[in-house]
Protein backbone atom coordinates (compact mmCIF):
# COMPACT_ATOMS: atom_id res chain seq x y z
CA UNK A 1 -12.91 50.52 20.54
CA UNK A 2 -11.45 47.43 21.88
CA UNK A 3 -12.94 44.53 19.12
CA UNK A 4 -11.15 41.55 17.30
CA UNK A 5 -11.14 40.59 13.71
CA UNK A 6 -14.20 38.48 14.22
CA UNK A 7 -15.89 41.41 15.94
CA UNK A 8 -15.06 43.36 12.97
CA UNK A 9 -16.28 40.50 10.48
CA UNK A 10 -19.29 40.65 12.49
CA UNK A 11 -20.14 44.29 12.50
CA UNK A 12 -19.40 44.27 8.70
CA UNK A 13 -22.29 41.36 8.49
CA UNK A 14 -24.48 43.27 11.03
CA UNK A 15 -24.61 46.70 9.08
CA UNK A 16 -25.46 44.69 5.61
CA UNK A 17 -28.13 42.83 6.90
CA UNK A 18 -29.56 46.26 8.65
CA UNK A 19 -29.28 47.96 5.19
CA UNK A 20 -32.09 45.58 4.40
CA UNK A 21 -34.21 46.34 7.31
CA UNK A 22 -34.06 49.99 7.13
CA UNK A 23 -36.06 49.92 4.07
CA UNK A 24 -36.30 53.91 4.15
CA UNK A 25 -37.26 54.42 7.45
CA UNK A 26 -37.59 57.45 9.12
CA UNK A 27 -35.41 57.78 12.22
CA UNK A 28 -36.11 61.44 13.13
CA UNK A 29 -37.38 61.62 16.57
CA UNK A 30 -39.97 63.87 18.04
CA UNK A 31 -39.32 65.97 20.95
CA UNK A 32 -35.99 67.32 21.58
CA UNK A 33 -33.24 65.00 23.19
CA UNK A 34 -30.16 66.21 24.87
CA UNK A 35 -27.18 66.73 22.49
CA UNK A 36 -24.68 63.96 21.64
CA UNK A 37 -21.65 62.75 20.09
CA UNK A 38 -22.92 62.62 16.42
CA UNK A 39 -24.20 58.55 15.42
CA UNK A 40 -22.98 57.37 12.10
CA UNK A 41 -25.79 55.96 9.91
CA UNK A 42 -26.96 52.57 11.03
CA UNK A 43 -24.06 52.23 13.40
CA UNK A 44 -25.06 54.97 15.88
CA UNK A 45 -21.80 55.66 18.22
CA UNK A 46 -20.96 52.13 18.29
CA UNK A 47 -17.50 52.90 17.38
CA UNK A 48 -17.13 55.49 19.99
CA UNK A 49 -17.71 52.33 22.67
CA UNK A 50 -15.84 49.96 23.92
CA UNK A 51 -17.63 47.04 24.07
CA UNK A 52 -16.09 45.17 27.06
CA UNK A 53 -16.88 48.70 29.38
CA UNK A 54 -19.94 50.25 27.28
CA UNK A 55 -20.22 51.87 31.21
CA UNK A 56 -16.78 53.71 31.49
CA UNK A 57 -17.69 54.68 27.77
CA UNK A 58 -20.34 56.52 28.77
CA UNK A 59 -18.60 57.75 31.68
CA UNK A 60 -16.27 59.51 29.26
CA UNK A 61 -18.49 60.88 26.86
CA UNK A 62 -20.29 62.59 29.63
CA UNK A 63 -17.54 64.67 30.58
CA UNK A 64 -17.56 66.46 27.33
CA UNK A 65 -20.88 66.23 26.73
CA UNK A 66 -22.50 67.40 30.35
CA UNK A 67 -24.13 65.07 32.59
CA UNK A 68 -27.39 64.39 30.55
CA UNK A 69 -26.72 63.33 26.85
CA UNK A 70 -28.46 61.00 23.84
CA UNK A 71 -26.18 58.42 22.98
CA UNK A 72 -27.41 56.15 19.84
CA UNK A 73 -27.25 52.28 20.61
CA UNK A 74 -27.77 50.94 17.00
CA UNK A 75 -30.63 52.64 15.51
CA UNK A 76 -32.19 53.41 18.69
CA UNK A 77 -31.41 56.79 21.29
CA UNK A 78 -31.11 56.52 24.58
CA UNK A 79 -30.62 59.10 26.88
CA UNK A 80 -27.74 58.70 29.46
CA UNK A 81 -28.16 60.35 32.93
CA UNK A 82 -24.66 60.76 34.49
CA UNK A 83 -23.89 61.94 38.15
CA UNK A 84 -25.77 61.51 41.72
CA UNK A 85 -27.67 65.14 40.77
CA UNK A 86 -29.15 63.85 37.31
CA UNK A 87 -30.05 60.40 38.13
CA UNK A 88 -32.06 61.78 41.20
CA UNK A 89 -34.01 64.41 39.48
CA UNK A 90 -34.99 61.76 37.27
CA UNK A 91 -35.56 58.58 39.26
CA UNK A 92 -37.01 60.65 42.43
CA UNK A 93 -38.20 63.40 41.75
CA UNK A 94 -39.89 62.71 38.67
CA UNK A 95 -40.37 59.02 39.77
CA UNK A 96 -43.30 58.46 37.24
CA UNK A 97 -42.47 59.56 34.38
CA UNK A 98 -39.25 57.36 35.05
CA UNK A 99 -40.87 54.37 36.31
CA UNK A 100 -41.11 52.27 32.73
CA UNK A 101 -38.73 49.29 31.99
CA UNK A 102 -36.29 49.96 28.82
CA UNK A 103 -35.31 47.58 26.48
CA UNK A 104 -32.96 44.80 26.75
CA UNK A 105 -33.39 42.48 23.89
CA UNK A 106 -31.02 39.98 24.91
CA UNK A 107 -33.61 39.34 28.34
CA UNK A 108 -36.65 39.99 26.33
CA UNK A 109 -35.79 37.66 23.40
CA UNK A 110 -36.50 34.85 26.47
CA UNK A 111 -38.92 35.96 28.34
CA UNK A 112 -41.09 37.61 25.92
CA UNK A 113 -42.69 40.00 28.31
CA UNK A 114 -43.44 37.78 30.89
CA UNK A 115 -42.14 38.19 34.52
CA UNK A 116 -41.14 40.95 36.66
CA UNK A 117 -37.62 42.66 35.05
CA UNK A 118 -38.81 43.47 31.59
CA UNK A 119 -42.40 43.75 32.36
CA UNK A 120 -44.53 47.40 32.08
CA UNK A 121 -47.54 48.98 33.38
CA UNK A 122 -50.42 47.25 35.15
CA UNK A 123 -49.14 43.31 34.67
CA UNK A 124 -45.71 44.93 36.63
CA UNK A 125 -47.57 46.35 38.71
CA UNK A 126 -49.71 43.32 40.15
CA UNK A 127 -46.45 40.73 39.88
CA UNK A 128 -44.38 43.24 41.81
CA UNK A 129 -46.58 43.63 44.57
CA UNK A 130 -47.27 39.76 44.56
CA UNK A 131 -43.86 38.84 44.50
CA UNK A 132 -43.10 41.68 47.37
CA UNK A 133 -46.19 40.28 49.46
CA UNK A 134 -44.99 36.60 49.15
CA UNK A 135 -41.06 37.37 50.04
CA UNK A 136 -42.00 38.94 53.21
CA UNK A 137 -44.46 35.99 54.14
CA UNK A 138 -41.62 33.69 53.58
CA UNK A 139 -39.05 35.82 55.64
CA UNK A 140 -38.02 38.68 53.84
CA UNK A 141 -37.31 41.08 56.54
CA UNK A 142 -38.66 38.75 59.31
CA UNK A 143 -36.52 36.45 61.76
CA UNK A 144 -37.19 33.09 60.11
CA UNK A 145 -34.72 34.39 56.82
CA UNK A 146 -32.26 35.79 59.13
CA UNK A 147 -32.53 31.97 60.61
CA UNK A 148 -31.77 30.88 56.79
CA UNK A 149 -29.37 32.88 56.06
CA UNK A 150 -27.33 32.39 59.12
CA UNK A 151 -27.67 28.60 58.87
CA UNK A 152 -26.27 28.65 55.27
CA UNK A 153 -22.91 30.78 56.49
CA UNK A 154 -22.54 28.09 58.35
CA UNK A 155 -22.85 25.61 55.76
CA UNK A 156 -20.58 28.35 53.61
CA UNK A 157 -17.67 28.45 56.77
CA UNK A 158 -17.63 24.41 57.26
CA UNK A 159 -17.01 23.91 53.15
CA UNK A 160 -13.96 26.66 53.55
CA UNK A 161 -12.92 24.83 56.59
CA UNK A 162 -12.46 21.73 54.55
CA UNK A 163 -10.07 23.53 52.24
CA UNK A 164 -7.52 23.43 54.74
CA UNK A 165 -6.24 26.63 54.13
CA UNK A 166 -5.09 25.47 50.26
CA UNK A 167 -5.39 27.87 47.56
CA UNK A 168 -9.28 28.13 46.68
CA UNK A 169 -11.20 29.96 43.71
CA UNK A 170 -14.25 30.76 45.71
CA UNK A 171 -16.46 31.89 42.63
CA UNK A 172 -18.55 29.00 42.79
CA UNK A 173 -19.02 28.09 46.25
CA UNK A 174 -20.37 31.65 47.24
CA UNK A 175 -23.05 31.69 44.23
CA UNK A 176 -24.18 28.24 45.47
CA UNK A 177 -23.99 29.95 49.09
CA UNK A 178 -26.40 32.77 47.73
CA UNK A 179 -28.56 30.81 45.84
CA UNK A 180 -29.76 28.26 48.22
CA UNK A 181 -30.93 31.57 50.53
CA UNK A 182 -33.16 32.38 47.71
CA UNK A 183 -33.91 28.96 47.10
CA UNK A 184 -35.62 27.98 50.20
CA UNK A 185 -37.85 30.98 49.89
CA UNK A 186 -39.04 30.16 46.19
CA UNK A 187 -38.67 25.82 46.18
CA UNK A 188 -39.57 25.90 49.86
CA UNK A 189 -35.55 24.05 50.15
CA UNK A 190 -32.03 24.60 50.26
CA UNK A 191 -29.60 21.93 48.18
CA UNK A 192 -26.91 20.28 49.58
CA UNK A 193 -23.76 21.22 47.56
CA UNK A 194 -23.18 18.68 45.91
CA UNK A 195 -26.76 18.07 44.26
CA UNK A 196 -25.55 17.40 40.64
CA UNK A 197 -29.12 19.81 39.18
CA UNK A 198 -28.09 22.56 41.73
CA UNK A 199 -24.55 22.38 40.11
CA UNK A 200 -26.35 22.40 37.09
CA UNK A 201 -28.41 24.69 37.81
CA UNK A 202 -25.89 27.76 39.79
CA UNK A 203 -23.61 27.17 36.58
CA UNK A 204 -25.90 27.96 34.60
CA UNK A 205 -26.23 31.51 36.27
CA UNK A 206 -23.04 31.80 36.00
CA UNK A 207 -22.92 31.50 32.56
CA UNK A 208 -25.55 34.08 31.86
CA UNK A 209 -24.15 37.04 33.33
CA UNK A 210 -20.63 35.93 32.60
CA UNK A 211 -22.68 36.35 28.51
CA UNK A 212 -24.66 39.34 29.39
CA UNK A 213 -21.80 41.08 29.61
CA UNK A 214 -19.16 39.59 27.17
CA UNK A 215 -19.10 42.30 23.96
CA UNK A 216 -21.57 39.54 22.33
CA UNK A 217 -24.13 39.93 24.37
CA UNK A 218 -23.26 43.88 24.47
CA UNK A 219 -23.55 43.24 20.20
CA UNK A 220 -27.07 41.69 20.76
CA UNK A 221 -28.31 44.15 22.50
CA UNK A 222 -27.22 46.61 20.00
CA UNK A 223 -28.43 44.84 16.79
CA UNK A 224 -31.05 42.41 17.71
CA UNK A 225 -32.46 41.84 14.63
CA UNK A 226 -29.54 40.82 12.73
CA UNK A 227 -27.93 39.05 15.59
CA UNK A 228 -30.53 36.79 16.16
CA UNK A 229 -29.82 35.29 12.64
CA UNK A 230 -25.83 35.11 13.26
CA UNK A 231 -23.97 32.22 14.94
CA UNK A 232 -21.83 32.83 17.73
CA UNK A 233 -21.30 32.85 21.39
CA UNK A 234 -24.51 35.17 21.95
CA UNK A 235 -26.22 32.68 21.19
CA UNK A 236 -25.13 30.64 23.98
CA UNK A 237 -27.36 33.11 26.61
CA UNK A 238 -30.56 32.39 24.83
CA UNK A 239 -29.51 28.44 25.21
CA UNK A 240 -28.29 29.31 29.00
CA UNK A 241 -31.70 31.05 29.74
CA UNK A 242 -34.05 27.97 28.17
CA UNK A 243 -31.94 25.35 29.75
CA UNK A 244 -32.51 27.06 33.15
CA UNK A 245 -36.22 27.63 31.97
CA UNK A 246 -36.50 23.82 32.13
CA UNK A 247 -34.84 23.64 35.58
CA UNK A 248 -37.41 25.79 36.88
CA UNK A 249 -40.19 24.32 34.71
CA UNK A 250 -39.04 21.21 36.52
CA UNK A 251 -39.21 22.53 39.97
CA UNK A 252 -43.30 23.83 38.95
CA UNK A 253 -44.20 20.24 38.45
CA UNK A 254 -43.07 18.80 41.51
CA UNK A 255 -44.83 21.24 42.93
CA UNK A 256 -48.05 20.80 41.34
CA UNK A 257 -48.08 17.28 42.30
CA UNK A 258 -47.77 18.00 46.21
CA UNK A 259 -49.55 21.08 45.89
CA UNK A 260 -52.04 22.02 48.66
CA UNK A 261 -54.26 24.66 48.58
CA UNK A 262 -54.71 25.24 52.40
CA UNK A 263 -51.21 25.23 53.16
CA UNK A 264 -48.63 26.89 50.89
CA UNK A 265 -45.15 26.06 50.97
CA UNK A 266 -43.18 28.27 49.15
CA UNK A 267 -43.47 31.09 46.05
CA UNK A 268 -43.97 28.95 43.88
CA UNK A 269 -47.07 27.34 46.02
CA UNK A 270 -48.34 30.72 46.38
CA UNK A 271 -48.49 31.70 42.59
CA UNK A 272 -50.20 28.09 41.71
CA UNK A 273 -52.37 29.20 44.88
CA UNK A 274 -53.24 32.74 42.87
CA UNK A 275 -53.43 30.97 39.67
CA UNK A 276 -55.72 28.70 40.64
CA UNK A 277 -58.03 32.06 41.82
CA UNK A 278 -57.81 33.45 39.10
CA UNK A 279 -58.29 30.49 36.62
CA UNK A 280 -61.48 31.79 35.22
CA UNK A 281 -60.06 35.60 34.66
CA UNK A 282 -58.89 35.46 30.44
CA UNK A 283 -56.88 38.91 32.22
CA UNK A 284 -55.66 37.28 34.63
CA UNK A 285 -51.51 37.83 34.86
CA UNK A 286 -50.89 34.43 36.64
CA UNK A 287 -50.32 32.13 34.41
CA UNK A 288 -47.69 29.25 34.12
CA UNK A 289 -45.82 31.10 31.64
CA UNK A 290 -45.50 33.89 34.16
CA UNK A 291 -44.69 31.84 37.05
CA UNK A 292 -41.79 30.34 35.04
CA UNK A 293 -40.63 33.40 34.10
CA UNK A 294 -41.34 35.32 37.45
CA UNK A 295 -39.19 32.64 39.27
CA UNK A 296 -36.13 32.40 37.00
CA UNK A 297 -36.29 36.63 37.36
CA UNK A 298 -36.10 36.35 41.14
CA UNK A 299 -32.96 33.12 41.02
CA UNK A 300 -31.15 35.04 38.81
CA UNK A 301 -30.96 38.42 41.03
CA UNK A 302 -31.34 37.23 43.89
CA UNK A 303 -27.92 34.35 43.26
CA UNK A 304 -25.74 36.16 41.25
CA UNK A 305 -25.69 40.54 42.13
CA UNK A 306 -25.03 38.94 46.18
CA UNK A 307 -22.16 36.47 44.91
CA UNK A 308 -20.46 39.06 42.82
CA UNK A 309 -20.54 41.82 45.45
CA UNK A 310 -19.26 39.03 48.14
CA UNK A 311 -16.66 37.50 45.74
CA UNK A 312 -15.70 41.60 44.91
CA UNK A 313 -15.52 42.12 48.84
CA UNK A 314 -13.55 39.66 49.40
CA UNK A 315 -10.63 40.30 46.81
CA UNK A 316 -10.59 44.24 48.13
CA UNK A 317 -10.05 42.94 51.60
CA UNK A 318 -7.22 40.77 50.49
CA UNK A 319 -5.56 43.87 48.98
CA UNK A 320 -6.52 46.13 52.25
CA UNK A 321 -5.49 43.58 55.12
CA UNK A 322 -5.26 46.39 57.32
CA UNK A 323 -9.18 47.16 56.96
CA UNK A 324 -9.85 43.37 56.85
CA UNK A 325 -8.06 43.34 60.73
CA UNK A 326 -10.27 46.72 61.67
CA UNK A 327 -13.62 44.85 60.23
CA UNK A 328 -12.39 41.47 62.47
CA UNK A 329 -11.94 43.10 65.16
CA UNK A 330 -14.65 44.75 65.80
CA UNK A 331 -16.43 41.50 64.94
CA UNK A 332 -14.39 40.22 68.16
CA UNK A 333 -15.89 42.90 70.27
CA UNK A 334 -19.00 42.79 69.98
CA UNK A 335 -20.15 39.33 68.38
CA UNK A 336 -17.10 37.30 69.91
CA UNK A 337 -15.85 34.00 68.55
CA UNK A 338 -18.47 31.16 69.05
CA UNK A 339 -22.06 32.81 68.57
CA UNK A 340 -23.05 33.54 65.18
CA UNK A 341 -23.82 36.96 63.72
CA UNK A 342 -27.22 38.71 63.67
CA UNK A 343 -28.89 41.80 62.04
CA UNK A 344 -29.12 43.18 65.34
CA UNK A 345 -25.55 43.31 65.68
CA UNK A 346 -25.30 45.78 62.51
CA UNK A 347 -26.00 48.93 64.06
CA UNK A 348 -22.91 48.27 67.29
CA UNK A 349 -20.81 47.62 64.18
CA UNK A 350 -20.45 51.01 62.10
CA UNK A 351 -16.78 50.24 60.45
CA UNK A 352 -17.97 46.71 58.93
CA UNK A 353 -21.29 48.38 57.76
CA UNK A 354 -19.25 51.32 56.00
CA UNK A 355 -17.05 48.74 54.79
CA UNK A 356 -19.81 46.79 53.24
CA UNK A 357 -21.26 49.61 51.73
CA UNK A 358 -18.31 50.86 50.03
CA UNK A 359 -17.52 47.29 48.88
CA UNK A 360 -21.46 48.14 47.10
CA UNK A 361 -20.11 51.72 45.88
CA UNK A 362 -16.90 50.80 44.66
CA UNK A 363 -17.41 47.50 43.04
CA UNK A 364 -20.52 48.66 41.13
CA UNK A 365 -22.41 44.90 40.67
CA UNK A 366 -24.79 46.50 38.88
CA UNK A 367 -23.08 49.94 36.89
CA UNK A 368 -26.21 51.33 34.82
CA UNK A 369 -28.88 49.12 36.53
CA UNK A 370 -31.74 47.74 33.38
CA UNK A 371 -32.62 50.94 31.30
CA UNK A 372 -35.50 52.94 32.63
CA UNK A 373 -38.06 54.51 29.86
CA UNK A 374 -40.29 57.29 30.52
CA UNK A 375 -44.31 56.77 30.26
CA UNK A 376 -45.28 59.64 28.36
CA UNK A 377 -43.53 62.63 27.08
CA UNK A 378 -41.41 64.03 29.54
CA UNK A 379 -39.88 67.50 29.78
CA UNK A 380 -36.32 67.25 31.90
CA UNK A 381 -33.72 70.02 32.01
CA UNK A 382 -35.22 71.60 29.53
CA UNK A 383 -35.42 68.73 26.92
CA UNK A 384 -38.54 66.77 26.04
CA UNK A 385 -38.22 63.30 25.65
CA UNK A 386 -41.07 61.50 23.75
CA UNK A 387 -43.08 58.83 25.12
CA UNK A 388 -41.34 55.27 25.57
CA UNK A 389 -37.30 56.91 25.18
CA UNK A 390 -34.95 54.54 26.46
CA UNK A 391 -33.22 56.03 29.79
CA UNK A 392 -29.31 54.98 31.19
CA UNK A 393 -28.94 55.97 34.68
CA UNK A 394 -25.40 55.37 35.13
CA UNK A 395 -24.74 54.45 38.71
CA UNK A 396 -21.30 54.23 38.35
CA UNK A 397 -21.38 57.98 37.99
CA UNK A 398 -23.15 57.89 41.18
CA UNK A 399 -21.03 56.19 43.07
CA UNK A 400 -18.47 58.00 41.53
CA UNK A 401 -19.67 61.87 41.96
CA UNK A 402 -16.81 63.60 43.08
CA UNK A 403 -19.44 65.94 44.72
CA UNK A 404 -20.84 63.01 47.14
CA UNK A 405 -17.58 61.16 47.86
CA UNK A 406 -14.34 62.82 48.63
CA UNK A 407 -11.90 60.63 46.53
CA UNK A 408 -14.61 58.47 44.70
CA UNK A 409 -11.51 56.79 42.84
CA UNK A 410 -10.36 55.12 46.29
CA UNK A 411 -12.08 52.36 48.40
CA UNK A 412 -12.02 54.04 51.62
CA UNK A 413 -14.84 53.22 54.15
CA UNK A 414 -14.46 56.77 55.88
CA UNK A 415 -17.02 57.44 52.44
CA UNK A 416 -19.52 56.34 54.77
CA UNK A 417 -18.44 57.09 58.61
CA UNK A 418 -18.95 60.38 60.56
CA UNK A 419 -15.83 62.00 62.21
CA UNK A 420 -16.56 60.12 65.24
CA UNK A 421 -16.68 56.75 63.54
CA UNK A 422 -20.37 55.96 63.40
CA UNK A 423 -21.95 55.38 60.27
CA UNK A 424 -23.04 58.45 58.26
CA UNK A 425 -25.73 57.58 55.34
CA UNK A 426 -25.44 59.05 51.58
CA UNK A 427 -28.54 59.62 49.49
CA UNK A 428 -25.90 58.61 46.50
CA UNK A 429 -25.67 55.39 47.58
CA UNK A 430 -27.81 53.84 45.00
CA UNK A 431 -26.93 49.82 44.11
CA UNK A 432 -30.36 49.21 44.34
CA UNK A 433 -31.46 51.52 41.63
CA UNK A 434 -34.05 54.15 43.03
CA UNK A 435 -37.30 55.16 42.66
CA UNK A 436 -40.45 52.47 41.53
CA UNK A 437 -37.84 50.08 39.82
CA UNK A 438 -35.16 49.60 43.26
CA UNK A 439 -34.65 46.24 43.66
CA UNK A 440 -37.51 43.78 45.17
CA UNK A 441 -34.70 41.91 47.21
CA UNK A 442 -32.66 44.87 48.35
CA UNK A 443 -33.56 43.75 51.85
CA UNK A 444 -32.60 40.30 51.70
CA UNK A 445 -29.59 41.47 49.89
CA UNK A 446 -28.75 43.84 52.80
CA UNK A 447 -28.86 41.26 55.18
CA UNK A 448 -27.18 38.60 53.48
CA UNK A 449 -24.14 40.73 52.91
CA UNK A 450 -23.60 41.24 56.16
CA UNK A 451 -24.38 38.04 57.81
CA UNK A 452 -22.44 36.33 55.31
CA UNK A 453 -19.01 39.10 55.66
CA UNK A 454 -19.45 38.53 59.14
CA UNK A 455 -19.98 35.22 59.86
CA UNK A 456 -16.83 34.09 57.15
CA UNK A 457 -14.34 37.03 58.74
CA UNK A 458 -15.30 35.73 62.29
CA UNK A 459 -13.98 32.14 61.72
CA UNK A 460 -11.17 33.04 58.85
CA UNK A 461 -8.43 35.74 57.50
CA UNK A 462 -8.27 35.47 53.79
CA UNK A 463 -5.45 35.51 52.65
CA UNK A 464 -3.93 36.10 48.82
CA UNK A 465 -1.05 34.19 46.91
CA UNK A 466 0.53 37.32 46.24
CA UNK A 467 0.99 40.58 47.63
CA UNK A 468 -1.37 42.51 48.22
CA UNK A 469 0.19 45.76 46.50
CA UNK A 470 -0.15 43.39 42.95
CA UNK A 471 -3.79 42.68 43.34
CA UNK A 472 -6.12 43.75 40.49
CA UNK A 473 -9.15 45.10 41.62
CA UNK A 474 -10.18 46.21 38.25
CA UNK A 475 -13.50 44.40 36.84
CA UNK A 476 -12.67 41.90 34.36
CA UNK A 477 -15.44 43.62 32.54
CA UNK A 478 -18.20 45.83 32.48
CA UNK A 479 -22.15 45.82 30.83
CA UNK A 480 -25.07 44.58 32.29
CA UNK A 481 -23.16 43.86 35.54
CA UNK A 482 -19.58 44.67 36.47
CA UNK A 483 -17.77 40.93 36.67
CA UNK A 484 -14.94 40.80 39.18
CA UNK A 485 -11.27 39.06 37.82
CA UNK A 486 -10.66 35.55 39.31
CA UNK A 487 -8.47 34.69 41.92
CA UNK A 488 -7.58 32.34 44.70
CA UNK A 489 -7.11 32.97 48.43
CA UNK A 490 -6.25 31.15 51.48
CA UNK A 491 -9.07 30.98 54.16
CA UNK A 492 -6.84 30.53 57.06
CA UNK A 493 -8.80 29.87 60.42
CA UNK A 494 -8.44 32.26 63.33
């Protein structure tokens, strides 16, 4: 396992202080779980983990241990579901039993139950559907967000213009790109930017998955308890997550000072709207707490998973310039050079769509999705798992099921084309998760991807500052989402 010395120090410090806690416990587990590699007291298979790619570690395992397997995070087992065949019989075909929310301590430690990612039974339920119901008012799916999103590639494509074709880390003009699409849906406004809060404000996304997924936050997750008490960098995500807490917070009040009843504006005008509804309800789910919480959820995926998966495209296309020509020029012949891209134009333009979607399949944003649980004691391949069992569903093995793609190791766009070019669809094409628990924004995310692609590889060739045969299009690590190595390119106009 690939720690330091002050990892080490730290583990040492973790498994005293969970000596305490244990306290005689009793950790046996009812049911029957799938077999495992055998967890050392207290430290479960920590040491069989590398904590900078807990996802290819679990890759691993499962090839010796079969494609369903309990792997012990800590004190607590979680059963890993490896493979497009596994992850469907769980997440479709038993879609129910799947449907609960796992834990993720670092998230919860913030948000305390409150909002949409972390949140179970009926209170998910009811914020789901609101938040689903609202999007699509606001656009989602509708011609007025294809409007947005096309107006900000064009606010995107006139800041890469002004580079001048000069070397140019892109990392945080994209997530600023991103975020103002889901911006103007939830604040009712894009930001120019420049806006010092937005700055703020996208950095401070940044910084949170850039956390989430450092082998601190990958600690936290796997002794909370403990962790909480211990200085270091982990604590920087709980800081990160209140400071953009107060953004948002921020953003509520202007709101409730304009806020009109008989004319909504925005999300957030909508959930004051429902609050306001509900105000003498003591059950009622819409509350301010929830509203906070409910709009940092939707900023945070619907800024950073798009960015990543652009920023990942990008840096692939660099290292492929002969699919980067085949993608412009079928952008040439059938959108041209001076009209902007549109949804519509998606199904004339099978290549760039199979090139988008393997950019999604091989890059892997989001390798093992939140952890599912199950609601109630579940019998699967001939196991029971009690009640509340934490669930991995390892999309990376998904993507990467030699049975669904024929050299899953390779970015190759044919993954997704027919033998006459058109686009061919694959049921193991899942970085949206599946089932009850898919993404909320997968459709804006669809259509951002490929308006933004598009409309940036209509007006520019990128370009690297090496050659392309040296590029690294290894993640720079791998947990909660799969972060992409920096680099610098040259967006040369056409």
């Amino acid at each position: 396992m690939d720690i330091g010395a002050a990892m080490l120090i730290l583990l040492v410090t973790c498994v005293s202080c969970l000596l305490l806690f244990l306290n005689g416990k009793d950790q046996k587990n009812k049911g029957r779980l799938p077999p495992g590699p055998r967890p050392l007291p207290i430290l479960g298979n920590l040491l069989q983990l590398d904590t900078k790619d807990i996802v290819q570690s679990l890759h691993t395992l499962s090839e010796r241990y079969g494609p369903v397997f309990t792997i012990h995070l800590g004190l607590r087992p979680c059963v890993v579901l490896c493979g497009y065949q596994a992850v469907k019989e769980a997440l479709v075909d038993q879609v129910e039993e799947f449907s609960a929310r796992g834990d993720v301590p670092m998230i919860f430690r913030f948000t305390q139950g409150n909002g949409i990612s972390l949140t179970n039974g009926e209170k998910w339920t009811v914020l789901r559907r609101f938040a689903v119901q609202t999007l699509r008012k606001f656009g989602m799916g509708k011609r007025s967000l294809e409007e947005r999103i096309q107006e900000e590639a064009r606010c995107l494509v006139q800041e890469l213009a002004q580079t001048q074709a000069a070397p140019f880390d892109p990392t945080f003009l994209i997530s600023r790109a991103t975020s103002n699409v889901i911006c103007s849906i939830i604040f009712g406004n894009r930001f120019d930017y420049e806006d010092r809060n937005f700055l703020t404000f996208v950095g401070l996304i940044n910084q949170i998955f850039h956390l989430l997924s450092s082998p601190w936050g990958q600690m936290y997750n796997l002794f909370p308890g403990p962790m909480s008490y211990l200085p270091g960098p982990h604590n920087r995500i709980l800081e990160t997550f209140e400071q953009l807490g107060l953004f948002v917070s921020e953003k509520v009040k202007m709101h409730q000072e304009s806020f009109d009843p008989n004319c909504p504006r925005d999300f957030i005008d909508c959930f004051l709207l429902r609050m306001e509804q509900e105000n003498q309800d003591p059950l009622s789910y819409f509350h301010m707490e929830t509203l906070v919480m409910t709009t940092h959820n939707l900023l945070l995926g619907g800024t950073e998973t798009v960015s990543t998966t652009l920023r990942s495209g990008f840096l692939i296309l660099m290292k492929y310039p002969e699919i980067q020509a085949k993608v412009q020029a079928e952008i040439d012949r059938v959108i041209g050079r001076h009209r902007s891209p549109s949804v519509e134009d998606r199904a004339h333009m099978p290549y760039t769509d199979a090139v988008i979607h393997e950019v999604q399949r091989f890059s892997d944003v989001l390798p093992a999705a939140l952890p599912h649980a199950v609601t109630r004691d579940t019998q699967f391949r001939g196991f029971l798992l009690p009640e509340g069992t934490n669930v991995i569903p390892l999309l990376f093995s998904v993507h990467k099921d030699p049975t669904q793609f024929k050299d899953p190791a390779t970015f190759d766009p044919a993954h997704f084309l027919d033998e006459r070019g058109g686009f061919r669809k694959n049921d193991a094409f899942m970085p949206f998760s599946a089932g009850k628990r898919v993404c909320l924004g997968k459709g804006l995310a669809r259509m951002e991807l490929f308006l933004f692609f598009t409309t940036i590889l209509q007006r520019f060739t990128l370009t690297p500052l090496t050659r392309p045969e040296e590029i690294d299009i290894s993640p720079l690590m791998s947990g909660l989402v799969t972060v992409p190595r920096p680099y610098e390119f040259h967006a040369v106009p056409r």
